[in-house]
N, C-alpha and C. Protein backbone atom coordinates (compact mmCIF):
# COMPACT_ATOMS: atom_id res chain seq x y z
N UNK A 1 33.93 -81.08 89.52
CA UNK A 1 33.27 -80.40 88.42
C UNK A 1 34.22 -80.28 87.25
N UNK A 2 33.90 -80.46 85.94
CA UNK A 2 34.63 -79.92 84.56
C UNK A 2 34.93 -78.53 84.85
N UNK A 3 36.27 -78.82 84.88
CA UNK A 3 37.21 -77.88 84.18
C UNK A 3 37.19 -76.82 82.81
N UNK A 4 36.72 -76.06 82.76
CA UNK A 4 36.79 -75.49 81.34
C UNK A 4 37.70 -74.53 81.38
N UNK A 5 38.65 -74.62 80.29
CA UNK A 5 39.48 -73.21 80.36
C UNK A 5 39.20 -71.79 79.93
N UNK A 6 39.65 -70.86 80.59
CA UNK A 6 39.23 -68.96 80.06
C UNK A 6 39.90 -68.94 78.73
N UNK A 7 38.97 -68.25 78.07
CA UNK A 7 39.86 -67.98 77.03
C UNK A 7 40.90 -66.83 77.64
N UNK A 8 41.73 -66.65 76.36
CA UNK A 8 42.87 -66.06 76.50
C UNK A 8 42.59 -64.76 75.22
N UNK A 9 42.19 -63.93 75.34
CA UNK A 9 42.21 -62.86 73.82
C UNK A 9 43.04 -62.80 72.91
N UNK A 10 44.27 -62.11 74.26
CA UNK A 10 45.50 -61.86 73.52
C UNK A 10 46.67 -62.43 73.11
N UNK A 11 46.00 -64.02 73.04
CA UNK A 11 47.13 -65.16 72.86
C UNK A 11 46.80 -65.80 71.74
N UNK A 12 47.73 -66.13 70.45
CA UNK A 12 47.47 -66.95 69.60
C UNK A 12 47.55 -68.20 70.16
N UNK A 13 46.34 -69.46 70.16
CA UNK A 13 46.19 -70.51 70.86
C UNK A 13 46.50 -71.64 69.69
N UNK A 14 46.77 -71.07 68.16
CA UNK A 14 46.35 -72.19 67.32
C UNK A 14 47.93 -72.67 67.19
N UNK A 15 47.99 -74.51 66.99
CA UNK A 15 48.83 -74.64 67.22
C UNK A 15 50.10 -74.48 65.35
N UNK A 16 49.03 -74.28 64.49
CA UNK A 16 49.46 -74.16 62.98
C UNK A 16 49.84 -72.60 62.64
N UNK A 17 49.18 -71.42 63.61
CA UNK A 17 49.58 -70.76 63.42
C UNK A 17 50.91 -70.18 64.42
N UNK A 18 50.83 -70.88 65.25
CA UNK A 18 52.53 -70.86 66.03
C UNK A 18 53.57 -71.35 65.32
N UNK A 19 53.20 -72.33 64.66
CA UNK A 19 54.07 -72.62 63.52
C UNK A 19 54.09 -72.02 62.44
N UNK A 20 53.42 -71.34 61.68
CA UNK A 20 53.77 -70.90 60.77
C UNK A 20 53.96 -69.36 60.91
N UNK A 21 54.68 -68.96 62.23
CA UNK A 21 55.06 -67.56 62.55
C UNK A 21 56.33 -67.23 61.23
N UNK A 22 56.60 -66.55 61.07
CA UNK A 22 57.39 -65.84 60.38
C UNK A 22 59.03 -65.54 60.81
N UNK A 23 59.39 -65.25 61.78
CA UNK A 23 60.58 -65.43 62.89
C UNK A 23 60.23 -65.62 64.48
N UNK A 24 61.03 -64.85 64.91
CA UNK A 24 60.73 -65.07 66.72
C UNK A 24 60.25 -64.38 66.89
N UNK A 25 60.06 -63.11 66.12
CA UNK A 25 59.47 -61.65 66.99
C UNK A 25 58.32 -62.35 66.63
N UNK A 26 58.01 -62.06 65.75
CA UNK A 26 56.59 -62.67 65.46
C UNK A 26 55.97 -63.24 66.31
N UNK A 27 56.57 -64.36 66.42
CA UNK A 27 55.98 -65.52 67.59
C UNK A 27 55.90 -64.74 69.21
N UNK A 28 56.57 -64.24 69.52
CA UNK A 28 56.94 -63.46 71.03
C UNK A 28 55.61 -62.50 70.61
N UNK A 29 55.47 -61.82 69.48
CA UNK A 29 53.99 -60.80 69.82
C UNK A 29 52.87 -61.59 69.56
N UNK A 30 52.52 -62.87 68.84
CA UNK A 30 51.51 -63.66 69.14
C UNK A 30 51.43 -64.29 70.58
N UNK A 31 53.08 -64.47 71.19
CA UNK A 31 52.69 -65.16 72.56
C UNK A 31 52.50 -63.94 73.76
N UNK A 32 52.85 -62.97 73.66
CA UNK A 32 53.57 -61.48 74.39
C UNK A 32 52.38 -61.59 75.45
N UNK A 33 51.08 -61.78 74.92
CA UNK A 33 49.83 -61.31 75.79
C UNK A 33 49.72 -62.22 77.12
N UNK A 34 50.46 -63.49 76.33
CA UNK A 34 50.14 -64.55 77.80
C UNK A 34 50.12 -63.93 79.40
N UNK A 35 51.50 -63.34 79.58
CA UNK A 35 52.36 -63.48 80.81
C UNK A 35 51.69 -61.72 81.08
N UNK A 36 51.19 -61.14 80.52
CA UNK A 36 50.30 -60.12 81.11
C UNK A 36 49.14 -60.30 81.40
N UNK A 37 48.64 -61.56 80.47
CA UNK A 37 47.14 -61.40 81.16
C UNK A 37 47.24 -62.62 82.17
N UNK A 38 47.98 -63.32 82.73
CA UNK A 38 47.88 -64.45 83.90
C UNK A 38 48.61 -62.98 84.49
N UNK A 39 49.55 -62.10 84.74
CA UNK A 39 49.42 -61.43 85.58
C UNK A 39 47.86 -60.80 86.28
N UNK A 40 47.36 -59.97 85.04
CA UNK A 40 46.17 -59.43 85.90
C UNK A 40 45.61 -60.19 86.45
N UNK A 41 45.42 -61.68 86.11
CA UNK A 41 44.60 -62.74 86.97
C UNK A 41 45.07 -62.57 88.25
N UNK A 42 46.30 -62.77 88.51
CA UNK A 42 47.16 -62.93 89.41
C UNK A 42 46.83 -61.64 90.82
N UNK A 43 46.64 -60.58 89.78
CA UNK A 43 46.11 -59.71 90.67
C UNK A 43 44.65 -59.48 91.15
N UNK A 44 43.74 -59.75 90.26
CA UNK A 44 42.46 -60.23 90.82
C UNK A 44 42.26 -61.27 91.70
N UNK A 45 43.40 -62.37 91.37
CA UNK A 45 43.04 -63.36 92.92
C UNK A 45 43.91 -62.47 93.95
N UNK A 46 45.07 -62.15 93.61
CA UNK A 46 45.16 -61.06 94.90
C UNK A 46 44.03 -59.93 95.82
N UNK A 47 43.57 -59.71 95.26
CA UNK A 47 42.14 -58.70 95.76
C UNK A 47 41.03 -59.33 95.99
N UNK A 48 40.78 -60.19 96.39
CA UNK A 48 39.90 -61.70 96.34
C UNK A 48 40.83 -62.39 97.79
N UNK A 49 41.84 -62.19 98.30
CA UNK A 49 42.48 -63.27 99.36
C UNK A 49 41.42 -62.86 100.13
N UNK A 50 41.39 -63.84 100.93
CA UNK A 50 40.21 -64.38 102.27
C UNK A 50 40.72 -63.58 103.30
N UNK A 51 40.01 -62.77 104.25
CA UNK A 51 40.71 -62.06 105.43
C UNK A 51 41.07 -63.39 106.64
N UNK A 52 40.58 -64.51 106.54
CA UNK A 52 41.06 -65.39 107.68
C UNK A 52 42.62 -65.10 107.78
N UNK A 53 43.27 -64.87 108.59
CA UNK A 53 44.90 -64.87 108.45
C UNK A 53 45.62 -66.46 107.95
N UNK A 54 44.87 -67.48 108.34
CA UNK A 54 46.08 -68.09 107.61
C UNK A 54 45.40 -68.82 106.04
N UNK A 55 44.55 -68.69 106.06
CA UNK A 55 44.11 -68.75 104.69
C UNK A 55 44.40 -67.70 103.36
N UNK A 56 44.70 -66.70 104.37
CA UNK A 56 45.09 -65.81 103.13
C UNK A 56 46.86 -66.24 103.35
N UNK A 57 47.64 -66.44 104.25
CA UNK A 57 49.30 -66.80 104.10
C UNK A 57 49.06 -67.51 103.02
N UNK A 58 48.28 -68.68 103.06
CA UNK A 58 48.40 -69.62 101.74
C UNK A 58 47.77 -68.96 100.77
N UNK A 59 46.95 -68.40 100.78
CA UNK A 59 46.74 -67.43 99.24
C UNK A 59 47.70 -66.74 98.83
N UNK A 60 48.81 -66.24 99.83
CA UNK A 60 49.84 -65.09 99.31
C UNK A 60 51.00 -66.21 98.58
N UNK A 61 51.03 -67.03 99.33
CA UNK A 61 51.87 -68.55 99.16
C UNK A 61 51.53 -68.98 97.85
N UNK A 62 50.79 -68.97 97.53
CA UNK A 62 49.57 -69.56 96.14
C UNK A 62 50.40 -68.47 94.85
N UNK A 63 49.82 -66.92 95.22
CA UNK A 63 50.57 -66.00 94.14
C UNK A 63 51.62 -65.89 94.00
N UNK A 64 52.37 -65.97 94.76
CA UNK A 64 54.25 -66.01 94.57
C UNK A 64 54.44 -67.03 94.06
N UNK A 65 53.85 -67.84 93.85
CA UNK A 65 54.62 -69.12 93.15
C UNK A 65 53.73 -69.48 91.67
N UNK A 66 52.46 -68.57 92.13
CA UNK A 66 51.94 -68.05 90.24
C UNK A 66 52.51 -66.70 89.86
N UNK A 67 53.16 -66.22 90.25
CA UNK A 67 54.24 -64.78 89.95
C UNK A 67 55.09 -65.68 89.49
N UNK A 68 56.10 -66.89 90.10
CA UNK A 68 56.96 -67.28 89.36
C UNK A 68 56.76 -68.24 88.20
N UNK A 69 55.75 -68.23 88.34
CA UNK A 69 54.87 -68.99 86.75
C UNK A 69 55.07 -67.93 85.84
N UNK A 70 54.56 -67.03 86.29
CA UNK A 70 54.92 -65.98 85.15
C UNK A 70 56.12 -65.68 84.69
N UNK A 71 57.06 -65.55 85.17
CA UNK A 71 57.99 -65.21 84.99
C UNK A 71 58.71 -66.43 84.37
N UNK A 72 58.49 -67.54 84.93
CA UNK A 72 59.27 -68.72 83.95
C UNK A 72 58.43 -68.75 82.39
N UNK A 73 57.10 -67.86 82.22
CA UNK A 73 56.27 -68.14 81.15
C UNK A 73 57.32 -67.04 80.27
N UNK A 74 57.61 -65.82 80.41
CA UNK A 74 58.30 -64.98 79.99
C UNK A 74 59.07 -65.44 79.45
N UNK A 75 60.39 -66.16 80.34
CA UNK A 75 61.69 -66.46 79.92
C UNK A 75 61.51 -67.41 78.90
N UNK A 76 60.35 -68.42 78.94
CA UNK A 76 60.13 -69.04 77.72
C UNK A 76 59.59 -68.54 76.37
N UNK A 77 59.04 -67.28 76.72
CA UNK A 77 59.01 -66.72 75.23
C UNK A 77 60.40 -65.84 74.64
N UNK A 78 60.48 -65.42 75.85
CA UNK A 78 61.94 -64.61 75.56
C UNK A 78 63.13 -65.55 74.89
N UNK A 79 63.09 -67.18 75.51
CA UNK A 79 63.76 -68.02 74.68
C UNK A 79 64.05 -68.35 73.55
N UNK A 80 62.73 -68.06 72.49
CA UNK A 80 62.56 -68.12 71.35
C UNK A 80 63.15 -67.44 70.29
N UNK A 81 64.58 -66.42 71.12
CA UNK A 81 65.08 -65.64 70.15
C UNK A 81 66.03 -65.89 69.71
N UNK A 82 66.45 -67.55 69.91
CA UNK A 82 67.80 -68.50 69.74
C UNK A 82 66.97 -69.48 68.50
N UNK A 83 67.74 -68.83 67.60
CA UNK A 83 66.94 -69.62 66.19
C UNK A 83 66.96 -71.16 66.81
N UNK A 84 67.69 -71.73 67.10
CA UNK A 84 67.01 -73.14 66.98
C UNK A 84 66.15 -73.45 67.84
N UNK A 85 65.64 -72.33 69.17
CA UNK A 85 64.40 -73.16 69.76
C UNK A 85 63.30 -72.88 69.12
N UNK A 86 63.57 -71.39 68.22
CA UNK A 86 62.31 -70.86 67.44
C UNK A 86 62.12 -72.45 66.23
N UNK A 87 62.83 -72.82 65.74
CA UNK A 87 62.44 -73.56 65.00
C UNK A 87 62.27 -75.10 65.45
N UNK A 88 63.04 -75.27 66.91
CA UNK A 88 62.32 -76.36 67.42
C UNK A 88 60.90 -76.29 67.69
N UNK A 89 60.30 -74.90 68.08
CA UNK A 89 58.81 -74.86 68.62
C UNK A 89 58.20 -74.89 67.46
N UNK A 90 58.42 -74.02 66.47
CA UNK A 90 57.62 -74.73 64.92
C UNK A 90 57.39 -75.78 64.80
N UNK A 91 58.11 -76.57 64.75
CA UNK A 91 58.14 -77.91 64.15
C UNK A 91 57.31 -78.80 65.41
N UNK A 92 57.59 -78.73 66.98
CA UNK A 92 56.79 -79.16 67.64
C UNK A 92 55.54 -78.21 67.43
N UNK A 93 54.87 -77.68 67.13
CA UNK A 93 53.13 -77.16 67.26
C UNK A 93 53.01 -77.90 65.98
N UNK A 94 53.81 -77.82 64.67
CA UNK A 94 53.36 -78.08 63.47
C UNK A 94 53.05 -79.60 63.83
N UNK A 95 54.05 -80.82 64.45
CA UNK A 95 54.02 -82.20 64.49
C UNK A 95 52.47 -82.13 65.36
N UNK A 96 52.28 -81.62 66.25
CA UNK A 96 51.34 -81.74 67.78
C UNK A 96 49.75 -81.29 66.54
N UNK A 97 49.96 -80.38 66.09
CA UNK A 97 48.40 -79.65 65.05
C UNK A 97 48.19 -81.15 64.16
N UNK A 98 49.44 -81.84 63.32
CA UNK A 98 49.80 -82.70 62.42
C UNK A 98 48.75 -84.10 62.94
N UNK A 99 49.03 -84.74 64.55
CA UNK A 99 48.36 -85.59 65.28
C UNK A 99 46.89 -84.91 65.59
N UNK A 100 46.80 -83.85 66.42
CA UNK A 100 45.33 -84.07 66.63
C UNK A 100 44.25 -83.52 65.35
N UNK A 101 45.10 -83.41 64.19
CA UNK A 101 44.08 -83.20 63.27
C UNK A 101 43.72 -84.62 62.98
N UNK A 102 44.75 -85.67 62.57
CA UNK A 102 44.97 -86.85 62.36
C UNK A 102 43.68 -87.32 63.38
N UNK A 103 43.40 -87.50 64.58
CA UNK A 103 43.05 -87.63 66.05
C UNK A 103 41.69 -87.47 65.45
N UNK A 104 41.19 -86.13 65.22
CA UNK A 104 39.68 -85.66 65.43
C UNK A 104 38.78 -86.11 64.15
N UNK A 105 40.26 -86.58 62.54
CA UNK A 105 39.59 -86.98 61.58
C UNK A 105 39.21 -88.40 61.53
N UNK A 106 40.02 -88.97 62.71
CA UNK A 106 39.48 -90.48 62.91
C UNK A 106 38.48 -90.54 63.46
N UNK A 107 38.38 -89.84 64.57
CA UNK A 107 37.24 -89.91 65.35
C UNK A 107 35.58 -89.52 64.64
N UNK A 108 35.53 -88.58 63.81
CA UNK A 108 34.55 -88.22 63.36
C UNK A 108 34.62 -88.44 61.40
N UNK A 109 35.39 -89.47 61.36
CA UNK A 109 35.26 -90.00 60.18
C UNK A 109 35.58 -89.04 58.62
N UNK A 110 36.26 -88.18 58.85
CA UNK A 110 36.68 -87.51 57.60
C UNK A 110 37.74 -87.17 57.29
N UNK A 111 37.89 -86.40 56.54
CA UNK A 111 39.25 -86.11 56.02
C UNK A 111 40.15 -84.72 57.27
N UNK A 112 41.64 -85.31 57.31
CA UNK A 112 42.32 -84.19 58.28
C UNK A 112 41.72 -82.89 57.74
N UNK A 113 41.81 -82.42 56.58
CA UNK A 113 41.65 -81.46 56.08
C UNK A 113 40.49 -80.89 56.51
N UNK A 114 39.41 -81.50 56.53
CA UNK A 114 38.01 -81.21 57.22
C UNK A 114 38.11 -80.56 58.42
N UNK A 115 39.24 -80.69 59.23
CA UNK A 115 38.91 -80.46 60.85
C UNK A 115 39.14 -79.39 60.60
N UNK A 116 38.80 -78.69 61.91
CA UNK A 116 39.11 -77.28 62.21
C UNK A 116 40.48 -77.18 63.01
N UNK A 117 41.54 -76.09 62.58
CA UNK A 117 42.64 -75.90 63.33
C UNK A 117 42.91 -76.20 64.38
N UNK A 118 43.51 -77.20 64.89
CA UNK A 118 43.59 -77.19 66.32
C UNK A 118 44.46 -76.36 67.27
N UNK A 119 43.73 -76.12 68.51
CA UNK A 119 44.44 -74.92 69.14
C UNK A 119 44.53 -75.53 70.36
N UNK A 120 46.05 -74.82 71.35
CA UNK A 120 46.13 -75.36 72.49
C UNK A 120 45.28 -75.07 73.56
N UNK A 121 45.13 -75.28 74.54
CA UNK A 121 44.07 -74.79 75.77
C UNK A 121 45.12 -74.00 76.23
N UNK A 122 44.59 -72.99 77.16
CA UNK A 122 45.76 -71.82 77.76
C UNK A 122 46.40 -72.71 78.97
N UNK A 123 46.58 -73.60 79.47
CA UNK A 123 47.16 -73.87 80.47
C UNK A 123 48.54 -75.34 79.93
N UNK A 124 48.17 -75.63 78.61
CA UNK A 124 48.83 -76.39 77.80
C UNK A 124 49.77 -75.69 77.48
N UNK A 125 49.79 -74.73 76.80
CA UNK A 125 50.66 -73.71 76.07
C UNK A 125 51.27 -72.79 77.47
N UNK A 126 50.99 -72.53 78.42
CA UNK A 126 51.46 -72.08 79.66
C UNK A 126 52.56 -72.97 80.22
N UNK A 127 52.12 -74.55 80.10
CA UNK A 127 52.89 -75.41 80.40
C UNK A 127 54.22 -75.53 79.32
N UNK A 128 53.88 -75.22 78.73
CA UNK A 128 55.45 -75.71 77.11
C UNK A 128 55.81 -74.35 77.69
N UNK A 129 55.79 -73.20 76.96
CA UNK A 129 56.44 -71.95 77.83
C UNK A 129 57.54 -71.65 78.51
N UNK A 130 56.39 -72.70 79.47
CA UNK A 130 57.03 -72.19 81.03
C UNK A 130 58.48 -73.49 81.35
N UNK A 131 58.23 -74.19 80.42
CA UNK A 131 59.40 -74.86 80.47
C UNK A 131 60.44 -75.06 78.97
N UNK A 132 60.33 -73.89 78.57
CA UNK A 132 61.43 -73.88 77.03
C UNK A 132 62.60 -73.50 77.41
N UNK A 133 62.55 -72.68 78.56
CA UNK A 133 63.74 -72.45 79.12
C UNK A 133 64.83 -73.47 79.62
N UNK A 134 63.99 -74.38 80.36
CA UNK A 134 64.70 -75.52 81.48
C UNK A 134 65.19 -76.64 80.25
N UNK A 135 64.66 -76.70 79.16
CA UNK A 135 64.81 -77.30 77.97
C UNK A 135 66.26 -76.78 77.24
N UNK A 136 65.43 -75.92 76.67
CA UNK A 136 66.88 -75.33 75.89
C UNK A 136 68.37 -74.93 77.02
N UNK A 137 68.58 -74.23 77.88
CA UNK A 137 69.47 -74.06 78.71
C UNK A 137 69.82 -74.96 79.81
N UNK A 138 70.72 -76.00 79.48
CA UNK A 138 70.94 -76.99 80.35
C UNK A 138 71.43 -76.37 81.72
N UNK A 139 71.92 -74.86 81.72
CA UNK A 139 72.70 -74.61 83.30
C UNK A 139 71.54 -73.75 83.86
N UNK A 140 70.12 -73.89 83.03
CA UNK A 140 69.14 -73.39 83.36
C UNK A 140 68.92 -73.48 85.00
N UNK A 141 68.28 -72.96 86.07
CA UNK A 141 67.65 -73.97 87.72
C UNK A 141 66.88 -73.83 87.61
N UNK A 142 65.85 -74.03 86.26
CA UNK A 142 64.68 -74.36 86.35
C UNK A 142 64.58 -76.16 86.22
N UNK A 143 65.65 -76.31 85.81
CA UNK A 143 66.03 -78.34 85.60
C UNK A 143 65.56 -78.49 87.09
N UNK A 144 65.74 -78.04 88.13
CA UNK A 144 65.94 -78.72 89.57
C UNK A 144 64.19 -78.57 89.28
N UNK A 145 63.71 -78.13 88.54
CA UNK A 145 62.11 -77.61 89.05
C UNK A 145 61.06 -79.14 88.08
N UNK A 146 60.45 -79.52 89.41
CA UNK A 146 59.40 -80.70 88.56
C UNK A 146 57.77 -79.75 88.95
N UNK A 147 57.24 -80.15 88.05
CA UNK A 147 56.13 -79.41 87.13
C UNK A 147 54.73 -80.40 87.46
N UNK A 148 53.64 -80.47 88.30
CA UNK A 148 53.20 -81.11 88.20
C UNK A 148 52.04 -80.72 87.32
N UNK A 149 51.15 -81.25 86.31
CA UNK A 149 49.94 -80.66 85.78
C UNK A 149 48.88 -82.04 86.17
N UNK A 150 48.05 -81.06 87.03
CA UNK A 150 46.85 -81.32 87.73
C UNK A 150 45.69 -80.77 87.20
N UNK A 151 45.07 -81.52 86.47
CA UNK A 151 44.07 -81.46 85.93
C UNK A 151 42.68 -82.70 85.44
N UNK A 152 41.87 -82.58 85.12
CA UNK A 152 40.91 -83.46 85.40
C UNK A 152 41.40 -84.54 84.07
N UNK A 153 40.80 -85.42 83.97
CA UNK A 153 40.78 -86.99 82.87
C UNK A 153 40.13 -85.94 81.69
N UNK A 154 40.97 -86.33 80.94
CA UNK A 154 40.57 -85.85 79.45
C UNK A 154 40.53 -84.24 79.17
N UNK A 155 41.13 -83.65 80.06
CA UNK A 155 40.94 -81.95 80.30
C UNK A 155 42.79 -82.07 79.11
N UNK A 156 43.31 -82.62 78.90
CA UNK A 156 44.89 -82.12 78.20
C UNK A 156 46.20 -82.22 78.33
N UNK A 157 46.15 -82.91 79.33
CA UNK A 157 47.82 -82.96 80.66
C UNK A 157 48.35 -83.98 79.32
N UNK A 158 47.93 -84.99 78.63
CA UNK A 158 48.64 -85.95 77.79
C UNK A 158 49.49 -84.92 76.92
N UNK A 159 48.61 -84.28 76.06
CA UNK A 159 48.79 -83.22 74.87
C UNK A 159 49.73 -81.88 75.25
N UNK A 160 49.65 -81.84 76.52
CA UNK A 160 50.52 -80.55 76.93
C UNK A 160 51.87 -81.27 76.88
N UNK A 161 52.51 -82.63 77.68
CA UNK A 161 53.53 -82.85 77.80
C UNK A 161 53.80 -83.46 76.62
N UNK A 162 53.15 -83.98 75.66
CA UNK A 162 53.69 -84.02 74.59
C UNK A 162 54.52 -83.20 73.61
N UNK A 163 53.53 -81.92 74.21
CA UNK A 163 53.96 -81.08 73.23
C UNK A 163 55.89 -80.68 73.54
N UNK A 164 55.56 -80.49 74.87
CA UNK A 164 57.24 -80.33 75.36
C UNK A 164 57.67 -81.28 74.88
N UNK A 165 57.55 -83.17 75.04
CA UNK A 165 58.59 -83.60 74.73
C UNK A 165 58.81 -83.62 73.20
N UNK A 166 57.97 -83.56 72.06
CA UNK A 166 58.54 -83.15 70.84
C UNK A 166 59.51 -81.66 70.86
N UNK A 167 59.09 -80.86 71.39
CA UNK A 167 59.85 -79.82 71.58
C UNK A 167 61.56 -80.31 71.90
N UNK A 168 61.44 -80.94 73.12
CA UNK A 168 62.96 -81.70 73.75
C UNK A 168 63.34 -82.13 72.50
N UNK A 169 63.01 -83.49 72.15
CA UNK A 169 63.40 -84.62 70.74
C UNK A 169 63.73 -83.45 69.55
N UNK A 170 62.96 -82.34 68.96
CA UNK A 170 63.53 -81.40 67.96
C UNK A 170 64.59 -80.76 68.46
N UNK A 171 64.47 -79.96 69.69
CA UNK A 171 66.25 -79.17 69.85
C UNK A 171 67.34 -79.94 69.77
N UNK A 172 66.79 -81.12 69.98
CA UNK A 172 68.35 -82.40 70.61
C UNK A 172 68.60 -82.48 69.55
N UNK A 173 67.75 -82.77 68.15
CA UNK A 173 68.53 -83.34 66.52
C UNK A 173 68.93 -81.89 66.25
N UNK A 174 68.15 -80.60 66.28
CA UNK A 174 68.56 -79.76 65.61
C UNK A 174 69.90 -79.04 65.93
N UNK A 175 70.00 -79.50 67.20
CA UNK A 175 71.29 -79.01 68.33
C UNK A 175 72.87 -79.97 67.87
N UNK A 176 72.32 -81.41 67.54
CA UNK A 176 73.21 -82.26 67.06
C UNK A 176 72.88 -82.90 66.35
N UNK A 177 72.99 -82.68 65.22
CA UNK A 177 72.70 -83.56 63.90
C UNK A 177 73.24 -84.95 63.96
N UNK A 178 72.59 -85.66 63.34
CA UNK A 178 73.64 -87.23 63.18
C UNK A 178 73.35 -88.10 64.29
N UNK A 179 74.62 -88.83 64.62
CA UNK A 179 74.64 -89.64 65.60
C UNK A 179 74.84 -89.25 66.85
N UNK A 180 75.09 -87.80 67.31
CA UNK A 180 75.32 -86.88 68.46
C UNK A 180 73.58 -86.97 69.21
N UNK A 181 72.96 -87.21 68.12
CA UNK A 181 71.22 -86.79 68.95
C UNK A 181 70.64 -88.31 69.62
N UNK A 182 71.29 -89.39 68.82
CA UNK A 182 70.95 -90.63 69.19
C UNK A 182 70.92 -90.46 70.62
N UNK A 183 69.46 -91.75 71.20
CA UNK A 183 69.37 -91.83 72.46
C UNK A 183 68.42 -91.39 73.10
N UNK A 184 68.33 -91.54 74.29
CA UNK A 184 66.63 -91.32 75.40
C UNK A 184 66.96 -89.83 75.30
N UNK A 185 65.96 -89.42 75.35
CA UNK A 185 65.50 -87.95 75.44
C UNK A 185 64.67 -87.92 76.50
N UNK A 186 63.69 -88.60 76.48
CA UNK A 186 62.16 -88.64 77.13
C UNK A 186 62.02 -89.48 77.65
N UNK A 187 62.16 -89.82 78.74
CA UNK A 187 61.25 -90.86 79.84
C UNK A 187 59.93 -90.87 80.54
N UNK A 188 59.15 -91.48 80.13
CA UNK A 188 57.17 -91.23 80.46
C UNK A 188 57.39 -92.37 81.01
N UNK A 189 56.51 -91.79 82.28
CA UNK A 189 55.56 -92.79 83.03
C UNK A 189 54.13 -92.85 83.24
N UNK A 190 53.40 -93.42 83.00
CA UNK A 190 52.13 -93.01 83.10
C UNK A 190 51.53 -93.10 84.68
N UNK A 191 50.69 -92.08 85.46
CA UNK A 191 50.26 -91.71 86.08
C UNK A 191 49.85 -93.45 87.21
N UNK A 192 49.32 -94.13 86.30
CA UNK A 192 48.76 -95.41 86.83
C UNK A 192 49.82 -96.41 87.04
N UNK A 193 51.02 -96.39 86.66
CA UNK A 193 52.05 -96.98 86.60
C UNK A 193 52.89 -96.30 87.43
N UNK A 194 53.05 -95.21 87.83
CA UNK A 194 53.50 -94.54 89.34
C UNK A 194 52.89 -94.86 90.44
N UNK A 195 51.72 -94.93 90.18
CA UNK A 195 51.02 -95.80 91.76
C UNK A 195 50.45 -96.77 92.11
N UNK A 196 50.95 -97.65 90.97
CA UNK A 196 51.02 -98.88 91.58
C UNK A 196 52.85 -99.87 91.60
């Protein structure tokens, strides 16, 4: 079945107005709501586990490791208070808004300007987040951590990891200007090219 995502209330989702935050605080109280409201989720599927005993182990199994979603979602906003990732994440939402306006004015034949703001889906923006940390802090142990995003054809998994790796490619120049940034940053494989 399609996937549709919940909205999110208390989350700014647009990706022009993440960029055009004002400093970090700013940005941390447009993002602040995330990692409380996937908590309460967190606790409604808690009150929801199945009484079978081992179906609920794996439900408890399931929340501890969406508890540590949360918590890596945190540290990635909390990240943002090191001017250069704040202004690496500008510049990645501003480049990422920049394409799919580009994207939706091809598709439907008008001018970028025509489109409507584009905004991330909550599990896109959960995904960048939750890894700004493992990004910016190389002695981070979230590096040891691979990330899979499982989601349906055309539901966003392209657009989410994009968004990180512009994120990566901006800290690396802004981190080392010049000829220090030269070089692979990003290695993609596409999904169909892993299994075969």
């Amino acid at each position: 079945e399609r996937v549709e995502p919940a909205a999110v209330e208390s989350v700014e989702l647009g990706m022009e107005a993440l960029a055009a935050a004002t400093d970090a605080n700013d940005a941390r109280a447009k993002l602040a709501g995330f990692a409380v409201e996937y908590g309460a989720w967190i606790e409604d599927q808690r009150a929801a586990l199945p009484a079978h005993e081992r179906r609920r182990d794996v439900g408890e199994e399931l929340l501890k490791r969406a508890r540590f979603a949360q918590t890596r979602i945190e540290a990635g906003i909390a990240a943002l208070a090191d001017p250069l990732v704040f202004e690496a994440f500008q510049i990645a939402n501003r480049a990422m808004a920049a394409a799919a306006r580009q994207r939706e004015a091809q598709q439907r034949g008008v001018a970028p300007d025509a489109v409507s703001p584009p905004r991330w889906r909550p599990f896109q923006l959960a995904f960048l987040l939750m890894n700004l940390r493992g990004i910016a802090e190389p002695a981070a142990g979230e590096r040891e951590i691979v990330d899979l995003l499982f989601f349906p054809t055309g539901g966003g998994k392209t657009e989410a990891y994009l968004g990180l790796a512009a994120f990566t490619l901006v800290l690396r120049r802004l981190r080392n200007p010049g000829l220090a940034s030269a070089g692979m940053s990003v290695l993609m494989r596409y999904t169909l090219r892993l299994l075969t």
